[in-house]
Structures are given as structure tokens and as C-alpha cells.
N, C-alpha and C. Protein backbone atom coordinates (compact mmCIF):
# COMPACT_ATOMS: atom_id res chain seq x y z
N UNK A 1 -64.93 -85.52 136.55
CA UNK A 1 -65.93 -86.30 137.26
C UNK A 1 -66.48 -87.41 136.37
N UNK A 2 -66.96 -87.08 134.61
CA UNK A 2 -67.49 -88.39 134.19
C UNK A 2 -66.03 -89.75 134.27
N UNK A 3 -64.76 -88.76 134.30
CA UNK A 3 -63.85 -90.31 134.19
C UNK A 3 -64.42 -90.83 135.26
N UNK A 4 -64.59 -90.59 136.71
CA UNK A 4 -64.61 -91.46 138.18
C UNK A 4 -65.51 -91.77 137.94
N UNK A 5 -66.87 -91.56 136.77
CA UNK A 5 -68.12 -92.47 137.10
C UNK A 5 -68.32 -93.35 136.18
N UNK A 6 -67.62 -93.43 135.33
CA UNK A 6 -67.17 -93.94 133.96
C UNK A 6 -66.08 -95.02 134.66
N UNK A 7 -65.20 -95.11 135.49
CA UNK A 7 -63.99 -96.17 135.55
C UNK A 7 -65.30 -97.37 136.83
N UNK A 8 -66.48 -96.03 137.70
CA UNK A 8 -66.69 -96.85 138.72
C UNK A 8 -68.07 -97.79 137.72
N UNK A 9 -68.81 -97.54 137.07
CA UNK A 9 -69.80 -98.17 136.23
C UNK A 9 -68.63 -99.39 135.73
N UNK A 10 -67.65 -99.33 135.01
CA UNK A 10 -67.03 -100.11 134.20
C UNK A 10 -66.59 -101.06 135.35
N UNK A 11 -66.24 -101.17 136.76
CA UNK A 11 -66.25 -101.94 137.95
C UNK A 11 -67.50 -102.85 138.48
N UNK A 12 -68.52 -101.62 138.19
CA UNK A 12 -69.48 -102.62 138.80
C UNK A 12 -69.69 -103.26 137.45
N UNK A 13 -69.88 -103.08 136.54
CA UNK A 13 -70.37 -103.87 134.87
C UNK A 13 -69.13 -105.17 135.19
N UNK A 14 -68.48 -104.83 135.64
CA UNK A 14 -66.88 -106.04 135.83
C UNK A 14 -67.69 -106.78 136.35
N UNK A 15 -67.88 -106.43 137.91
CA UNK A 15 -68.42 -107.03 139.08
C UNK A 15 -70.04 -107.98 138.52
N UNK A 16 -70.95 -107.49 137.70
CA UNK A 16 -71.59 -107.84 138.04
C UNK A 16 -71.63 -109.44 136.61
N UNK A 17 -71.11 -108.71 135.78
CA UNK A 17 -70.87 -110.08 134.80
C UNK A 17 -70.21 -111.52 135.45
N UNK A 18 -68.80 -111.06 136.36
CA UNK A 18 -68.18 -112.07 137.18
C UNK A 18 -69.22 -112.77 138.36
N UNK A 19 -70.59 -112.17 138.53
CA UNK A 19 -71.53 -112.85 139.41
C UNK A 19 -72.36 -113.76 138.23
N UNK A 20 -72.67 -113.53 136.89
CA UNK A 20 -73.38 -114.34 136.23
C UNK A 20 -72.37 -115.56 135.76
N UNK A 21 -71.13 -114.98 135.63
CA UNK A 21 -70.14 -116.24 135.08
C UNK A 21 -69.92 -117.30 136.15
N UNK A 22 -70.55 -116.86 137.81
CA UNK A 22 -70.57 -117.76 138.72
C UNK A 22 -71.51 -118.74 138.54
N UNK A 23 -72.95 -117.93 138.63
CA UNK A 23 -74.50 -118.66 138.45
C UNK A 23 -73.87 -119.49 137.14
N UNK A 24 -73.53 -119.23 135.85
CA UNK A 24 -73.37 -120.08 134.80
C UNK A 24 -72.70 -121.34 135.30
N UNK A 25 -71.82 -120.94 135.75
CA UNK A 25 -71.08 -122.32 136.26
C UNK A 25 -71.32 -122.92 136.91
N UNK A 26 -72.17 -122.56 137.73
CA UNK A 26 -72.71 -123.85 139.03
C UNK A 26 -73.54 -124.34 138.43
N UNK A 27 -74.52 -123.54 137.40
CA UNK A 27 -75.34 -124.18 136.27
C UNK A 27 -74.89 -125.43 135.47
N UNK A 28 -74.06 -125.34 135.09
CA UNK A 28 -73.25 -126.20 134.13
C UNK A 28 -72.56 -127.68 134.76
N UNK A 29 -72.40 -127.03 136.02
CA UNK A 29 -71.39 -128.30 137.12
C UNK A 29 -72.54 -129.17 137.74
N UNK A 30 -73.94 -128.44 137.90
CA UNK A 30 -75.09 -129.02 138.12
C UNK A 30 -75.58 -130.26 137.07
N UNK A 31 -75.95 -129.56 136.02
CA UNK A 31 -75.75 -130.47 134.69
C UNK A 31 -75.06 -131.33 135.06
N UNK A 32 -73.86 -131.15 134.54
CA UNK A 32 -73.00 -132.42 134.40
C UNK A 32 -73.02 -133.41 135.37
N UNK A 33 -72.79 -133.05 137.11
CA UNK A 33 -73.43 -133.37 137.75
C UNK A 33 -74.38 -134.65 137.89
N UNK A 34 -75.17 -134.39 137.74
CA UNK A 34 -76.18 -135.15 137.03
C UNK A 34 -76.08 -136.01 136.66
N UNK A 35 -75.88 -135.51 135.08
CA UNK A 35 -75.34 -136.51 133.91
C UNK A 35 -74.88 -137.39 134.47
N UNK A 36 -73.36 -137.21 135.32
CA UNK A 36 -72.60 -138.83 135.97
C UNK A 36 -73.33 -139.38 136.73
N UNK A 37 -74.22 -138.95 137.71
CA UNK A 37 -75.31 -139.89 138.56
C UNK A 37 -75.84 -140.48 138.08
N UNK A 38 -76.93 -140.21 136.87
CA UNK A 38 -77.64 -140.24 136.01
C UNK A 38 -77.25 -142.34 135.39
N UNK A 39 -75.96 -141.98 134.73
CA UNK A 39 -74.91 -143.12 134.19
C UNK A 39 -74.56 -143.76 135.08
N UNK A 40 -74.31 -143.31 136.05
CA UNK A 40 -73.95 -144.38 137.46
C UNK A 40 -75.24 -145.28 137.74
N UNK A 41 -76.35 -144.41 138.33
CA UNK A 41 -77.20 -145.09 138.32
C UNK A 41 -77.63 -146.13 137.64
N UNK A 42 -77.61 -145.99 136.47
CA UNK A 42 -78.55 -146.63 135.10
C UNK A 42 -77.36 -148.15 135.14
N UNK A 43 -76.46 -147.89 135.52
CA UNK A 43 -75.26 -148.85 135.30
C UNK A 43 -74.51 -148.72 133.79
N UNK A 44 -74.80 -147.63 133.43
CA UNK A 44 -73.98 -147.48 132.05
C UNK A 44 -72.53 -147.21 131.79
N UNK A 45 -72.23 -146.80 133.27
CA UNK A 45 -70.82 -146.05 133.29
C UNK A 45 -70.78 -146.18 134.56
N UNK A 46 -69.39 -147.02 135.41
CA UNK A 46 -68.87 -147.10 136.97
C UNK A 46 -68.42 -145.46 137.01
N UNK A 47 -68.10 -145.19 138.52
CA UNK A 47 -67.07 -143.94 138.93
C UNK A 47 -65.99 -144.61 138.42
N UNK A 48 -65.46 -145.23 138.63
CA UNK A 48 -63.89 -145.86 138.34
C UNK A 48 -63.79 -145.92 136.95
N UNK A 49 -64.60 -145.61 135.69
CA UNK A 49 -64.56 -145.50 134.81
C UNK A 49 -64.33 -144.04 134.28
N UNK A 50 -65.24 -143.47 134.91
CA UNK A 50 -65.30 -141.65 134.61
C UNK A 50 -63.96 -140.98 135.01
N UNK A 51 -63.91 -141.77 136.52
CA UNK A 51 -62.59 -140.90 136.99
C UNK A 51 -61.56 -141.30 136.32
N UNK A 52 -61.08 -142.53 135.32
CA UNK A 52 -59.92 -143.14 135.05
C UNK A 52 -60.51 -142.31 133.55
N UNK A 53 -61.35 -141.65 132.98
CA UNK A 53 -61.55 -140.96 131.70
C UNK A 53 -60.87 -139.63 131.81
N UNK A 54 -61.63 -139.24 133.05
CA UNK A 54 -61.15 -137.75 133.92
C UNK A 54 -59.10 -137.53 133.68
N UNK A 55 -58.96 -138.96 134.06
CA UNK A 55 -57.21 -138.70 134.20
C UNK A 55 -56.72 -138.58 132.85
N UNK A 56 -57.55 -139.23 132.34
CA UNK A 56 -56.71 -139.43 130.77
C UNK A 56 -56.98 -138.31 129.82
N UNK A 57 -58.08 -137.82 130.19
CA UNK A 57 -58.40 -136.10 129.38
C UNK A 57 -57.45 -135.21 130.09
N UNK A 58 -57.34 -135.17 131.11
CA UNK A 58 -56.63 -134.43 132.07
C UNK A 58 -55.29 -133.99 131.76
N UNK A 59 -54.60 -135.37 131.03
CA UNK A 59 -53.58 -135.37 130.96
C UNK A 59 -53.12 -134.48 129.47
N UNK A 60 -54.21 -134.16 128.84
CA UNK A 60 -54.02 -133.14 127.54
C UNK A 60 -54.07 -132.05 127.78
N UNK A 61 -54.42 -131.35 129.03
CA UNK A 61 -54.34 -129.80 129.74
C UNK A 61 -52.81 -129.41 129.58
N UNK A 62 -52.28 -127.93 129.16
CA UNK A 62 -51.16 -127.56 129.08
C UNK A 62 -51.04 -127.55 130.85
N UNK A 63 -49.98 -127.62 131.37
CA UNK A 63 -49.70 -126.92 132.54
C UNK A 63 -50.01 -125.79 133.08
N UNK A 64 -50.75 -125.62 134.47
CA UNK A 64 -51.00 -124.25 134.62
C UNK A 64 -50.04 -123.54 134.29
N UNK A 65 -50.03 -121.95 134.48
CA UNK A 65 -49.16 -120.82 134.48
C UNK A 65 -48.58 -120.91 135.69
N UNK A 66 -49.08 -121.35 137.12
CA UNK A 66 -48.79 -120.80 137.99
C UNK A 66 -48.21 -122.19 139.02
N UNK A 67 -47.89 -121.89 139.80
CA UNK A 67 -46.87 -123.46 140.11
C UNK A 67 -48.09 -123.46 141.16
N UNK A 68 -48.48 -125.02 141.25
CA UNK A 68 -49.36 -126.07 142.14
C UNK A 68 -48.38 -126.95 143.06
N UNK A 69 -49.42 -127.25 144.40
CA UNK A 69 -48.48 -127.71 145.80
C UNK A 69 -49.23 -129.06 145.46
């Protein structure tokens, strides 16, 4: 019996970290977020600038693992 309450704790401890690694990230995408409005606004930085930065960082990502449509 402690294995089944021991594997089901170690599920929810899974479960509940994968809900803060969500909140973190919307945290973070918020931020940044921002940040580009922020530069847009101010006129410090166009979209057509960020996004043509976006491609060119982009392009240093290894390939996913998994094949994209």
C-alpha cells in the first residue's frame, strides 16, 4: 500500500509543479510581452524589426526532435 501512495503523491507532486511551470510562463510571456509594446510604442524598435530579429535567432535553434507540418 505505501508503494500506491508513494507512486500517487509522486503524480500529483508531477501534476502540481507542471501547473506552476504554466503560471511561470505566462508570467514571463507577459513580461516580455510588454517589453515589445513598450519599444514599439516609444518608437525604439518597429515589429518588422523584432520579427526580422525573431527569424534570425530562430534560425540557431537545433531542429525539433519531432517532424513539423
Amino acid at each position: 500500500m505505501d508503494s500506491y501512495f508513494s507512486t500517487s503523491m509522486n503524480e500529483i507532486n508531477v501534476i502540481a509543479k507542471l501547473a506552476d511551470l504554466k503560471e511561470d510562463h505566462y508570467h514571463h510571456l507577459l513580461t516580455l510581452s510588454t517589453l515589445i509594446e513598450l519599444l514599439i510604442e516609444k518608437g525604439i524598435l518597429t515589429r518588422e524589426e523584432i520579427d526580422k530579429k525573431a527569424l534570425e535567432l530562430d534560425q540557431f535553434m537545433a531542429p525539433p526532435p519531432y517532424p513539423t507540418v
